[in-house]
C-alpha atoms as a PDB file:
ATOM      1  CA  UNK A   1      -8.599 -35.647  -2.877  1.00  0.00           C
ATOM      2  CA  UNK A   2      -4.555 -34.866  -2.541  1.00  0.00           C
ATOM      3  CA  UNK A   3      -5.352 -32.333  -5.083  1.00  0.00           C
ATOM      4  CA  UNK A   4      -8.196 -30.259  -3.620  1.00  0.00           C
ATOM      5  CA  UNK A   5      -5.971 -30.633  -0.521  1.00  0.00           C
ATOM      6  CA  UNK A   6      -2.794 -29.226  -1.550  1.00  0.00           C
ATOM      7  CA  UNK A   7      -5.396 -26.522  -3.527  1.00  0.00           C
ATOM      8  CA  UNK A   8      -6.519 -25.526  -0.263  1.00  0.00           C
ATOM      9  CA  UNK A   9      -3.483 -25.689   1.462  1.00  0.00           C
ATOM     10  CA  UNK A  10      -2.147 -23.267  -0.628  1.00  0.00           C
ATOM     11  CA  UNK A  11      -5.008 -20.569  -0.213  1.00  0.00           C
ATOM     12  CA  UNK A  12      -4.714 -20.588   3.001  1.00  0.00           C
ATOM     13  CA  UNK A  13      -0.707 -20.251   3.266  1.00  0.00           C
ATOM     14  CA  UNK A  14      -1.071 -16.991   0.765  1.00  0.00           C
ATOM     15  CA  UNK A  15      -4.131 -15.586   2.695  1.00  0.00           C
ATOM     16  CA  UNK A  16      -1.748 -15.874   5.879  1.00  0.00           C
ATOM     17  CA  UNK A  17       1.335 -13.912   3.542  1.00  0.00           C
ATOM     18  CA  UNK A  18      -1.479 -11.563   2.007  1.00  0.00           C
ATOM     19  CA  UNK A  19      -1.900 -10.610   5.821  1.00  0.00           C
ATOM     20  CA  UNK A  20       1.796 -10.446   6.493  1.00  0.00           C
ATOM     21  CA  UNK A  21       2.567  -7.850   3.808  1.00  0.00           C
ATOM     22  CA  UNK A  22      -0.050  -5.668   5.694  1.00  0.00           C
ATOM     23  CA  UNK A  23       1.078  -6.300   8.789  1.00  0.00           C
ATOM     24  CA  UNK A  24       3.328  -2.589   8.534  1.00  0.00           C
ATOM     25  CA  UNK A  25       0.440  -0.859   8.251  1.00  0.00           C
ATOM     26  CA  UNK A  26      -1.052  -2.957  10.689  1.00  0.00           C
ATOM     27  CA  UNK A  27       1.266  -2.165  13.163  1.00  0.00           C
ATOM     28  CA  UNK A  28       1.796   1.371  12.422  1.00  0.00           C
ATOM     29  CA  UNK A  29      -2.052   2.334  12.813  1.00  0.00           C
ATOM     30  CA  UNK A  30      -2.941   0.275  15.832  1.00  0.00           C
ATOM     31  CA  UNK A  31       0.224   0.172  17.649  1.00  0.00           C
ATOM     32  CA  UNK A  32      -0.478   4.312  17.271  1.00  0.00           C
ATOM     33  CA  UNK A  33       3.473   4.674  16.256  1.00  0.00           C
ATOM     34  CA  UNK A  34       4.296   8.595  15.896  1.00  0.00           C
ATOM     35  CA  UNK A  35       6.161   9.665  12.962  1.00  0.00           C
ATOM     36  CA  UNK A  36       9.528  10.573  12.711  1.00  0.00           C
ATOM     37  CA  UNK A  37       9.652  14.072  14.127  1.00  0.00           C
ATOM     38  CA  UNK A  38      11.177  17.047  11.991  1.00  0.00           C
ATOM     39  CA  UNK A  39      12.546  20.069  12.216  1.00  0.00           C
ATOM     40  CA  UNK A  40      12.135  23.199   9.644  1.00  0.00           C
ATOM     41  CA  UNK A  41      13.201  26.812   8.854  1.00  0.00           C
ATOM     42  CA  UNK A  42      10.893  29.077  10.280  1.00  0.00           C
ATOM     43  CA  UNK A  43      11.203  30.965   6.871  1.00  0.00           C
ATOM     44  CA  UNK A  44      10.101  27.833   4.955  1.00  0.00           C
ATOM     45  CA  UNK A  45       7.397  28.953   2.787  1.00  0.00           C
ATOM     46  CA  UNK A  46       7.106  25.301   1.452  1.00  0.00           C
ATOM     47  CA  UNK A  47       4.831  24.963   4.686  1.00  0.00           C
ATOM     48  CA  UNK A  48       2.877  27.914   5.337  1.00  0.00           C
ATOM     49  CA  UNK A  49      -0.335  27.036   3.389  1.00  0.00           C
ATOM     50  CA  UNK A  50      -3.544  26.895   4.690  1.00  0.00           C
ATOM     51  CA  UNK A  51      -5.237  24.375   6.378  1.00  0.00           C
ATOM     52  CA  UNK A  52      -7.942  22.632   4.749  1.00  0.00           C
ATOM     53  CA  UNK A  53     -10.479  20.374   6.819  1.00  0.00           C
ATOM     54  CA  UNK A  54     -12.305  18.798   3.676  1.00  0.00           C
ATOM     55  CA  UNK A  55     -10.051  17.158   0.963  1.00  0.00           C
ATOM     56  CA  UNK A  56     -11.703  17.431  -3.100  1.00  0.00           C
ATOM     57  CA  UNK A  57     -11.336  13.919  -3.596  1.00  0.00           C
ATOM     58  CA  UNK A  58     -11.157  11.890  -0.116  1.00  0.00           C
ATOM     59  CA  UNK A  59      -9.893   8.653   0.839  1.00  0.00           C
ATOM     60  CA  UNK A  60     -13.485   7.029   1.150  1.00  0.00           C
ATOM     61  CA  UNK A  61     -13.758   8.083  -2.232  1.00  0.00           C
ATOM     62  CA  UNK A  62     -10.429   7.056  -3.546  1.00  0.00           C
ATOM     63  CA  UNK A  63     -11.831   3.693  -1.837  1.00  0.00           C
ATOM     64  CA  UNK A  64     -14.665   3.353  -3.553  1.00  0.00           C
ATOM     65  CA  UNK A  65     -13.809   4.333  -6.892  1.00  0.00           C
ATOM     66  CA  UNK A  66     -11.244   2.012  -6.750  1.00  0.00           C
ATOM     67  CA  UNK A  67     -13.096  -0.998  -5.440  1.00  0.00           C
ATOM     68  CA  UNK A  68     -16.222  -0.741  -7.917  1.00  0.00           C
ATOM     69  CA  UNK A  69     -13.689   0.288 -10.586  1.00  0.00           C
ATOM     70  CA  UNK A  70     -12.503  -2.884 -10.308  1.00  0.00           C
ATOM     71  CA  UNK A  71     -15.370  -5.050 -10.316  1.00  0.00           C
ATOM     72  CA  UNK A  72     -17.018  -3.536 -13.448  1.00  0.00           C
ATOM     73  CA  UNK A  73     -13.947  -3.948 -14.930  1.00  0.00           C
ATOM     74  CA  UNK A  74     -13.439  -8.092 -14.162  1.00  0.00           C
ATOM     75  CA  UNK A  75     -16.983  -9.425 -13.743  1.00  0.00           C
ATOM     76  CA  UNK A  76     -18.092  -8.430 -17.281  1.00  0.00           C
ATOM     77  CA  UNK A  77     -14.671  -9.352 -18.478  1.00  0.00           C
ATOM     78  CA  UNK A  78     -14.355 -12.843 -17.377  1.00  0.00           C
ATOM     79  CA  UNK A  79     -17.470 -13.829 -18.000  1.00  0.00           C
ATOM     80  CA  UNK A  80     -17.324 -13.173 -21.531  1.00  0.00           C
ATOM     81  CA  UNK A  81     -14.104 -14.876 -21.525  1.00  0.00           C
ATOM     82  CA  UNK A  82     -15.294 -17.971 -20.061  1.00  0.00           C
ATOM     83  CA  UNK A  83     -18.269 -18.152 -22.094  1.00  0.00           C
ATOM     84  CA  UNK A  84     -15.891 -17.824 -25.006  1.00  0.00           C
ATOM     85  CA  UNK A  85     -13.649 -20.638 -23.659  1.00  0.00           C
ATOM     86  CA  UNK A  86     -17.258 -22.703 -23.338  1.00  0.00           C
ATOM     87  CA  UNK A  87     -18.028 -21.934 -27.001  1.00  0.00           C
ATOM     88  CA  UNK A  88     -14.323 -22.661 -28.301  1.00  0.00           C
ATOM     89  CA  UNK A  89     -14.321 -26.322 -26.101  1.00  0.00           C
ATOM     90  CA  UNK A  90     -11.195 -25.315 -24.221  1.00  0.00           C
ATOM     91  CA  UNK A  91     -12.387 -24.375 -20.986  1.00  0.00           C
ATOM     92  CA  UNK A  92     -11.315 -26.035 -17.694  1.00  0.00           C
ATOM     93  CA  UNK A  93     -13.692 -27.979 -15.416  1.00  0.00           C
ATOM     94  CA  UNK A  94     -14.658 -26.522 -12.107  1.00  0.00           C
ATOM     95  CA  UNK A  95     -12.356 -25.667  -9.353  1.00  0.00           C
ATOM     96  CA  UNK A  96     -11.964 -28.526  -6.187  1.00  0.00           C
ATOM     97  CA  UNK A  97     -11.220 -26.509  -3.114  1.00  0.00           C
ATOM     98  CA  UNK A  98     -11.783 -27.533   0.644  1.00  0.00           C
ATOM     99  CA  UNK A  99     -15.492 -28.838   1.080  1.00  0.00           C
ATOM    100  CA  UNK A 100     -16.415 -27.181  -2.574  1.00  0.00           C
ATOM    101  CA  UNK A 101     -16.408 -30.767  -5.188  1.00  0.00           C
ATOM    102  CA  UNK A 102     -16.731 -28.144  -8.171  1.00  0.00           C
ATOM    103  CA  UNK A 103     -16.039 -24.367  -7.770  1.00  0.00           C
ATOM    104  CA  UNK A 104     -16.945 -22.210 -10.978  1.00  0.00           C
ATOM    105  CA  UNK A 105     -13.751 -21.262 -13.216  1.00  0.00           C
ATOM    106  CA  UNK A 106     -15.575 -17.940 -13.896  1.00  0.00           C
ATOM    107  CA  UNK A 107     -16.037 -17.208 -10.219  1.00  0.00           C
ATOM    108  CA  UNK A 108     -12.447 -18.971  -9.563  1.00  0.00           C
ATOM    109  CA  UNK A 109     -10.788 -16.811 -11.686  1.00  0.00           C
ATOM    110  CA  UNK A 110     -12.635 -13.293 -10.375  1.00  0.00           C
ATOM    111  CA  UNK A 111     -11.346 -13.944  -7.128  1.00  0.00           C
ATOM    112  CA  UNK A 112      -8.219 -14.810  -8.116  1.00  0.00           C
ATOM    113  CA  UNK A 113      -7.742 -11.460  -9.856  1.00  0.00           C
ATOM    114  CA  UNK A 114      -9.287  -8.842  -7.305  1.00  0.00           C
ATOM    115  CA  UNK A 115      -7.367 -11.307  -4.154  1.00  0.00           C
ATOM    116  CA  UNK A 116      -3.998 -10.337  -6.426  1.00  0.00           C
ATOM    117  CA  UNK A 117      -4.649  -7.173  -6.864  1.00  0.00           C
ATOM    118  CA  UNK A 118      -5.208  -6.600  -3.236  1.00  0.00           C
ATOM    119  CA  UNK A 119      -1.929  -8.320  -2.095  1.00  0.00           C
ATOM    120  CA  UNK A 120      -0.603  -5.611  -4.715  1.00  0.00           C
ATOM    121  CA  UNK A 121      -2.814  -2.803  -3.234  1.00  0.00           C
ATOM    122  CA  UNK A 122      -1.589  -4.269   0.540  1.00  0.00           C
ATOM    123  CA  UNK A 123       1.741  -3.810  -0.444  1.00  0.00           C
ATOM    124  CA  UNK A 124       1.281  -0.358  -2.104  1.00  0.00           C
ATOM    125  CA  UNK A 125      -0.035   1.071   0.912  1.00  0.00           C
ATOM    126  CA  UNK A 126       2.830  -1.079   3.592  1.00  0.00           C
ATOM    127  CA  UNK A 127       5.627   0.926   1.635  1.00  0.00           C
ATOM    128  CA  UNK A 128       4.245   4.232   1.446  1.00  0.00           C
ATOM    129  CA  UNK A 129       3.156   4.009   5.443  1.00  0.00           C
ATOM    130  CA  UNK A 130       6.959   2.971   6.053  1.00  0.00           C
ATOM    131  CA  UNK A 131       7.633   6.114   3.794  1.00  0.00           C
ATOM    132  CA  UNK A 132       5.398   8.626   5.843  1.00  0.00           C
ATOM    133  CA  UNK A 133       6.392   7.083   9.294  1.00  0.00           C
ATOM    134  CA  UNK A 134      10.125   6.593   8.502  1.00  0.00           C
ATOM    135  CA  UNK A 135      10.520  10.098   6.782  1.00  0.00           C
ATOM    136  CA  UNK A 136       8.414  12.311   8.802  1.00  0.00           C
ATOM    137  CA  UNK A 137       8.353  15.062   6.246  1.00  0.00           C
ATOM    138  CA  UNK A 138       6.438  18.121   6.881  1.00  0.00           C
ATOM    139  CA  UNK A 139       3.020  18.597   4.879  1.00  0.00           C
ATOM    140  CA  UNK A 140       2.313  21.982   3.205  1.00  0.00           C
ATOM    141  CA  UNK A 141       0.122  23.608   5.751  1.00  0.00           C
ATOM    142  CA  UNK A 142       2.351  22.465   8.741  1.00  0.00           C
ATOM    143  CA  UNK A 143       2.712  25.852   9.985  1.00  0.00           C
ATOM    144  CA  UNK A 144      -1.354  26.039  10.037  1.00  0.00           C
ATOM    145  CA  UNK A 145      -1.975  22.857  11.216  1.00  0.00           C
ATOM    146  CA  UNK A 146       1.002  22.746  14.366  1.00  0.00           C
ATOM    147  CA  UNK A 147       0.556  26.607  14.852  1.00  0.00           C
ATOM    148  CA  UNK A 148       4.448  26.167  16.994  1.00  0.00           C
ATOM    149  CA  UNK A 149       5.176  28.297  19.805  1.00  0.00           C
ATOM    150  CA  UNK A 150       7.715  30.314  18.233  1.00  0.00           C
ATOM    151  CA  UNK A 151       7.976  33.944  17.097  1.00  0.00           C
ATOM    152  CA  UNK A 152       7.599  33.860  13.211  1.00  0.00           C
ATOM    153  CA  UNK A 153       7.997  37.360  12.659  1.00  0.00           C
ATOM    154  CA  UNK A 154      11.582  37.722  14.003  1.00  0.00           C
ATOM    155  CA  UNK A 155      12.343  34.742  11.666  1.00  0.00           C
ATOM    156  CA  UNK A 156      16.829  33.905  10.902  1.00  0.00           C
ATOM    157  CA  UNK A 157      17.774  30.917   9.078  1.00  0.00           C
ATOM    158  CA  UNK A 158      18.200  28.661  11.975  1.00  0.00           C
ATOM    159  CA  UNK A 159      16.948  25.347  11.899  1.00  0.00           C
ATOM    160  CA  UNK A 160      14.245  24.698  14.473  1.00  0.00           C
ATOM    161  CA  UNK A 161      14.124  21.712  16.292  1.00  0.00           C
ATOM    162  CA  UNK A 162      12.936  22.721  19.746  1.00  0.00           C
ATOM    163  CA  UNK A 163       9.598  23.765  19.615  1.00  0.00           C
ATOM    164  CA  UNK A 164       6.091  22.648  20.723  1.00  0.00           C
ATOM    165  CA  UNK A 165       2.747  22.735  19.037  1.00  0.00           C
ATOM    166  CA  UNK A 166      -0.183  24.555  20.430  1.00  0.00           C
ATOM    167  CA  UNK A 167      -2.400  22.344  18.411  1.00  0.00           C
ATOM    168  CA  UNK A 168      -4.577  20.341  20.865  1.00  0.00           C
ATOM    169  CA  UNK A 169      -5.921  17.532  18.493  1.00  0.00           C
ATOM    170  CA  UNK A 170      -3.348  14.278  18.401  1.00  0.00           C
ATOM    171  CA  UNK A 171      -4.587  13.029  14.933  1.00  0.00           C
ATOM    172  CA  UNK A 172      -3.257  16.411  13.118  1.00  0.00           C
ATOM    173  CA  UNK A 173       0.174  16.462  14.697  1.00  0.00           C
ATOM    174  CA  UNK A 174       0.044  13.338  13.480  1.00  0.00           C
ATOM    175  CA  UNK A 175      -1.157  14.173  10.207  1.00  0.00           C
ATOM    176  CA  UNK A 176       0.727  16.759   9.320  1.00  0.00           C
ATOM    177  CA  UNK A 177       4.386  15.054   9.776  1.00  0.00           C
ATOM    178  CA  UNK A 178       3.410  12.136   7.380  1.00  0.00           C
ATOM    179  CA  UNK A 179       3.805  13.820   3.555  1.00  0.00           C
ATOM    180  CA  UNK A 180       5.845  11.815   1.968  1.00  0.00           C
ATOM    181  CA  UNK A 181       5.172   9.860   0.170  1.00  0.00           C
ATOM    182  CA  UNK A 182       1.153  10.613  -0.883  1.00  0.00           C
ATOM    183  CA  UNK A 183      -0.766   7.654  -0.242  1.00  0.00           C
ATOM    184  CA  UNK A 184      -3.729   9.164  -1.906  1.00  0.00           C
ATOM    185  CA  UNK A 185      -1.457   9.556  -5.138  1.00  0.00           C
ATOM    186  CA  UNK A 186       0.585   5.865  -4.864  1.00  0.00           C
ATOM    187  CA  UNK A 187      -2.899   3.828  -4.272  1.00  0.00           C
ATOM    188  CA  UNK A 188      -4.791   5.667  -7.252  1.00  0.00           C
ATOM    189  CA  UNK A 189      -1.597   5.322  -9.359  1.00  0.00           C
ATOM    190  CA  UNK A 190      -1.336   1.220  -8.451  1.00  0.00           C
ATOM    191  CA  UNK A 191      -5.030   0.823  -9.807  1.00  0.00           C
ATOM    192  CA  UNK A 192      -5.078   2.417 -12.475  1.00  0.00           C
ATOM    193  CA  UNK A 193      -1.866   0.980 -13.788  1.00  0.00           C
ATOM    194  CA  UNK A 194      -2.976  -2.968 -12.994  1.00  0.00           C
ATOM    195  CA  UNK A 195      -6.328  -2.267 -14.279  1.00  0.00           C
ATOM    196  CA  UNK A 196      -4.620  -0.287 -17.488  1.00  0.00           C
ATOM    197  CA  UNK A 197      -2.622  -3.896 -17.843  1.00  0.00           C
ATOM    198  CA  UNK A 198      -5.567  -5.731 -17.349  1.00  0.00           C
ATOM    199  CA  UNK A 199      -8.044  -3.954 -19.779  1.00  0.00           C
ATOM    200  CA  UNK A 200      -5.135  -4.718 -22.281  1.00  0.00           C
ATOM    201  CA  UNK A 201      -4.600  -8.236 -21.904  1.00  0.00           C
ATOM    202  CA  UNK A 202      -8.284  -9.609 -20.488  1.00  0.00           C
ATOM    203  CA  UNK A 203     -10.973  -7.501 -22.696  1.00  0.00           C
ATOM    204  CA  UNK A 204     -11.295  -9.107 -25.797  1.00  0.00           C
ATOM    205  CA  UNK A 205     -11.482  -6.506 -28.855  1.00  0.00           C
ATOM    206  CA  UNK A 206     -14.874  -5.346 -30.629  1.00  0.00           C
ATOM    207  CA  UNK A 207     -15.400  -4.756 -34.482  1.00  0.00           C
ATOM    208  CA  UNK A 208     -17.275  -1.995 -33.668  1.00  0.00           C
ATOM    209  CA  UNK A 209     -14.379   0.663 -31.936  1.00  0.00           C
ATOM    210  CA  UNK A 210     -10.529  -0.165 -32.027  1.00  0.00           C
ATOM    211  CA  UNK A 211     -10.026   2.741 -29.355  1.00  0.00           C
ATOM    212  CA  UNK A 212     -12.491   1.638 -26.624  1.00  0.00           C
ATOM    213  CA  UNK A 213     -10.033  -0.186 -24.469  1.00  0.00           C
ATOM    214  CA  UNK A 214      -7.364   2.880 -24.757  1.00  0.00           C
ATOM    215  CA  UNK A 215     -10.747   4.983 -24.303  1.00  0.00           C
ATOM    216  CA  UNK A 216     -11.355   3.282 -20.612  1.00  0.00           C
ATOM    217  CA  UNK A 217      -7.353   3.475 -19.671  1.00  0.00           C
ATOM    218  CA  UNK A 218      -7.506   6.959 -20.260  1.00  0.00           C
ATOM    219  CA  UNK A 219     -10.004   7.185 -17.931  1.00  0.00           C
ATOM    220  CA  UNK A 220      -8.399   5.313 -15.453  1.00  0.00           C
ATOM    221  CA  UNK A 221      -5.262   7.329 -15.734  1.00  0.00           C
ATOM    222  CA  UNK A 222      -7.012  10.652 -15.485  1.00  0.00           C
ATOM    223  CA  UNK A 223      -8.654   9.824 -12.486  1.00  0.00           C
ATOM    224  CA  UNK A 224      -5.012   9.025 -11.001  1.00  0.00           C
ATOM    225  CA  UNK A 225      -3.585  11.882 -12.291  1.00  0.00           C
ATOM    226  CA  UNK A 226      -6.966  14.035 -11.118  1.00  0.00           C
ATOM    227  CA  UNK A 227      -6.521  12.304  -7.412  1.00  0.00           C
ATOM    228  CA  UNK A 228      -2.662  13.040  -7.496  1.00  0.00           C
ATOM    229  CA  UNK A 229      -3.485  16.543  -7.832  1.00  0.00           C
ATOM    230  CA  UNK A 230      -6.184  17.714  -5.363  1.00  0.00           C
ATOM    231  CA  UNK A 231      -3.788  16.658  -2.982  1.00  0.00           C
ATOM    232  CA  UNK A 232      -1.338  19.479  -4.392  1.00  0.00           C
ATOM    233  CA  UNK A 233      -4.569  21.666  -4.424  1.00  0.00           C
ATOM    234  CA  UNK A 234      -5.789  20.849  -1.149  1.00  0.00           C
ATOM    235  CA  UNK A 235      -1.847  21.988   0.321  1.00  0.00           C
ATOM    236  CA  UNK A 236      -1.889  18.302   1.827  1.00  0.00           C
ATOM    237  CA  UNK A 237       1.016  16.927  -0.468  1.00  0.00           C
ATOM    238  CA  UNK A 238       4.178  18.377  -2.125  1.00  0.00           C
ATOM    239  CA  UNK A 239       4.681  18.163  -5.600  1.00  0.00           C
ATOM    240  CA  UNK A 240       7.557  15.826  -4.914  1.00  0.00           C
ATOM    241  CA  UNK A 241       5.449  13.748  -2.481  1.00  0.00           C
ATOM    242  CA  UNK A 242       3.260  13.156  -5.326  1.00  0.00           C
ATOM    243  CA  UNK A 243       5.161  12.100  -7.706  1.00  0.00           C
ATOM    244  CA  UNK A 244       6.561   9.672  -5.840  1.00  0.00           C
ATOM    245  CA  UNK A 245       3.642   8.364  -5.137  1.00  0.00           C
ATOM    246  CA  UNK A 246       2.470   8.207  -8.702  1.00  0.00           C
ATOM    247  CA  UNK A 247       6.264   5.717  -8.930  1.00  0.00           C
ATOM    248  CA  UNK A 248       5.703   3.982  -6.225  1.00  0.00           C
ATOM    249  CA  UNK A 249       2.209   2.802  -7.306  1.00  0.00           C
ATOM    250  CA  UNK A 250       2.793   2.387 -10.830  1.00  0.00           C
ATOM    251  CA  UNK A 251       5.765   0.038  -9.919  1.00  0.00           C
ATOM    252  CA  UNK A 252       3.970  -2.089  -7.649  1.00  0.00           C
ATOM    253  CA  UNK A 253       1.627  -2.849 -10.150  1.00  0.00           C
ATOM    254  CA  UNK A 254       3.710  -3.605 -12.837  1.00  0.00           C
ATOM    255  CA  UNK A 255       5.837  -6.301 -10.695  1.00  0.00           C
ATOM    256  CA  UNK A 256       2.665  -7.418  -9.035  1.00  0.00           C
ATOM    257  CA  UNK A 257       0.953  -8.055 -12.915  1.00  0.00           C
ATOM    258  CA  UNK A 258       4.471  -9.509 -14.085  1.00  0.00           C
ATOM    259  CA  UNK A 259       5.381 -11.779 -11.229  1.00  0.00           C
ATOM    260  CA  UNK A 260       2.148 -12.247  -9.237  1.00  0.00           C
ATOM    261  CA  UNK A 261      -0.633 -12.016 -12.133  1.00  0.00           C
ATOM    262  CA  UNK A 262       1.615 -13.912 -14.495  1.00  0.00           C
ATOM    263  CA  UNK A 263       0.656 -11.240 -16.916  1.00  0.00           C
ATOM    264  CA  UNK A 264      -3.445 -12.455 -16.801  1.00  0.00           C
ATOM    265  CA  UNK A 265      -1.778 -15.585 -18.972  1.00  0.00           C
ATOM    266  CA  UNK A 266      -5.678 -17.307 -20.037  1.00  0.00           C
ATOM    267  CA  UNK A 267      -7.021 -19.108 -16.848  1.00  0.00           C
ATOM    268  CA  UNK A 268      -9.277 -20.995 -19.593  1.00  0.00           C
ATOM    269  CA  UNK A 269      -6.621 -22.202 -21.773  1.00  0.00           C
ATOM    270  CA  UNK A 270      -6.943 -26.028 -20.478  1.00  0.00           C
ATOM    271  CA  UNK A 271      -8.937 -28.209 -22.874  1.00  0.00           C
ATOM    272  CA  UNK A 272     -11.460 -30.259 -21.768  1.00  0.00           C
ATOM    273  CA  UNK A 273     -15.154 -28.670 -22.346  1.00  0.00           C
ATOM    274  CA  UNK A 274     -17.681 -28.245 -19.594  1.00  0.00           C
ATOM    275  CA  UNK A 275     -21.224 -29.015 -19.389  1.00  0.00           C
ATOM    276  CA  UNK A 276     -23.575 -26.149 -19.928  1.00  0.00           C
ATOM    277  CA  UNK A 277     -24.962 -27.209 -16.254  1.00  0.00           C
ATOM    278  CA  UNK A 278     -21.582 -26.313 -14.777  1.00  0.00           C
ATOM    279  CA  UNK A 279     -21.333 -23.000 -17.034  1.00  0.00           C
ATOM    280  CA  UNK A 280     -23.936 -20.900 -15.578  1.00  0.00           C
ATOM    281  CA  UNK A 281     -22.413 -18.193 -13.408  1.00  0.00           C
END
């Protein structure tokens, strides 16, 4: 009973700090906090592209890939494991937690995983909103998007701080002060990296192909590398902002799977077999 209550305790206390490392992004969005705002050169051609309404790969996209991504990757995954661990005796019995008296391993383990990866994923996105907000840097098509009251044909060197934009929608002038770094580009790059990891250490290896599991984190890291670019494409990002995205994500997910993950050490590896009753999943 002590057990499945300091079990539960514990969920709860790192459900209440998985929600405190989003609280920055939290804040930032609802709290509607502007960005820091920027000056430029009014010869800048760094941010005289074009404004483009639809994006070639979009956020809800980005989102989804991500999210099923993820699940085809550990439900598959861990079930073979645990049946593995069933077959080889050294699986652990079922999981005490709260009201639960047994709580499947297999299941146990899953949401272990995908709840660690989104602490990672929360974190990701916290420090590249303090980025954008904190930064303010200009986006590509800022000159499109603003459209500032100020004579761009007589342009000098100066560097223009006093100026207004005759751009009527709020959620662009946001938009286009918040480049750096790309979210699009740090999120896509923190997947693919943990999942890269994971496919490594979790996926056992077939006789049949040596190369699948290098075969399926080559797809994950063209995907990142395809997302990190359509935002160069689309003039949303700079090449820079990118790339530092790409860093920032990739990071993340290496000290998440290190420190947080424990390196997907085998959740199975306590002896003591189950019944077959308690197996199915």
């Amino acid at each position: 009973m002590e057990r499945r209550t300091a079990r539960t305790v514990r969920i709860v206390v790192d459900v209440c700090v998985t929600i405190l490392v989003a609280t920055p992004t939290i804040a930032l969005y609802i709290g509607n906090v502007a960005p820091v705002r920027r000056g430029f050169f009014c010869n800048d051609e760094n941010i005289m592209y074009p404004y483009k309404e639809k994006d070639t790969v979009g956020i809800a996209m980005v989102a989804g890939i991500c999210f099923g991504s993820t699940l085809l990757l550990l439900l598959p995954t861990e079930i073979v494991q645990y049946r593995s661990a069933m077959k080889d005796g050294r699986a652990m019995g079922g999981k005490a937690i709260c009201c639960c008296t047994q709580f499947n391993p297999c299941i146990y383990t899953i949401c272990s995983y995908f709840w660690l990866m989104q602490f990672g994923a929360m974190a990701t996105q916290a420090l590249t909103d303090i980025g954008k907000y904190s930064v303010g840097r200009l986006r590509p098509n800022f000159f499109a998007g603003c459209r500032p009251d100020i004579n761009l044909t007589d342009c000098t060197m100066e560097y223009i701080t006093d100026y207004n934009c005759l751009q009527p929608h709020a959620d662009i002038l946001h938009f286009i002060r918040t480049s750096f770094p790309s979210g699009h580009a740090s999120q896509s790059a923190y997947v693919a990296t943990f999942l890269c990891y994971y496919i490594q250490t979790r996926i056992p290896r077939f006789d049949l192909s040596y190369l699948y599991k290098h075969f399926l984190q080559f797809l994950l890291m063209t995907a990142a590398y395809f997302t990190g670019l359509s935002r160069i494409l689309d003039y949303k990002h700079h090449m820079s902002d990118v790339l530092a995205g790409f860093l920032l994500g990739a990071t993340v997910a290496l000290l998440t799977v290190k420190y947080v993950a424990k390196s997907f050490r085998d959740p199975y590896r306590t002896a003591g077999r189950v019944s077959r009753r308690d197996a199915n999943v």
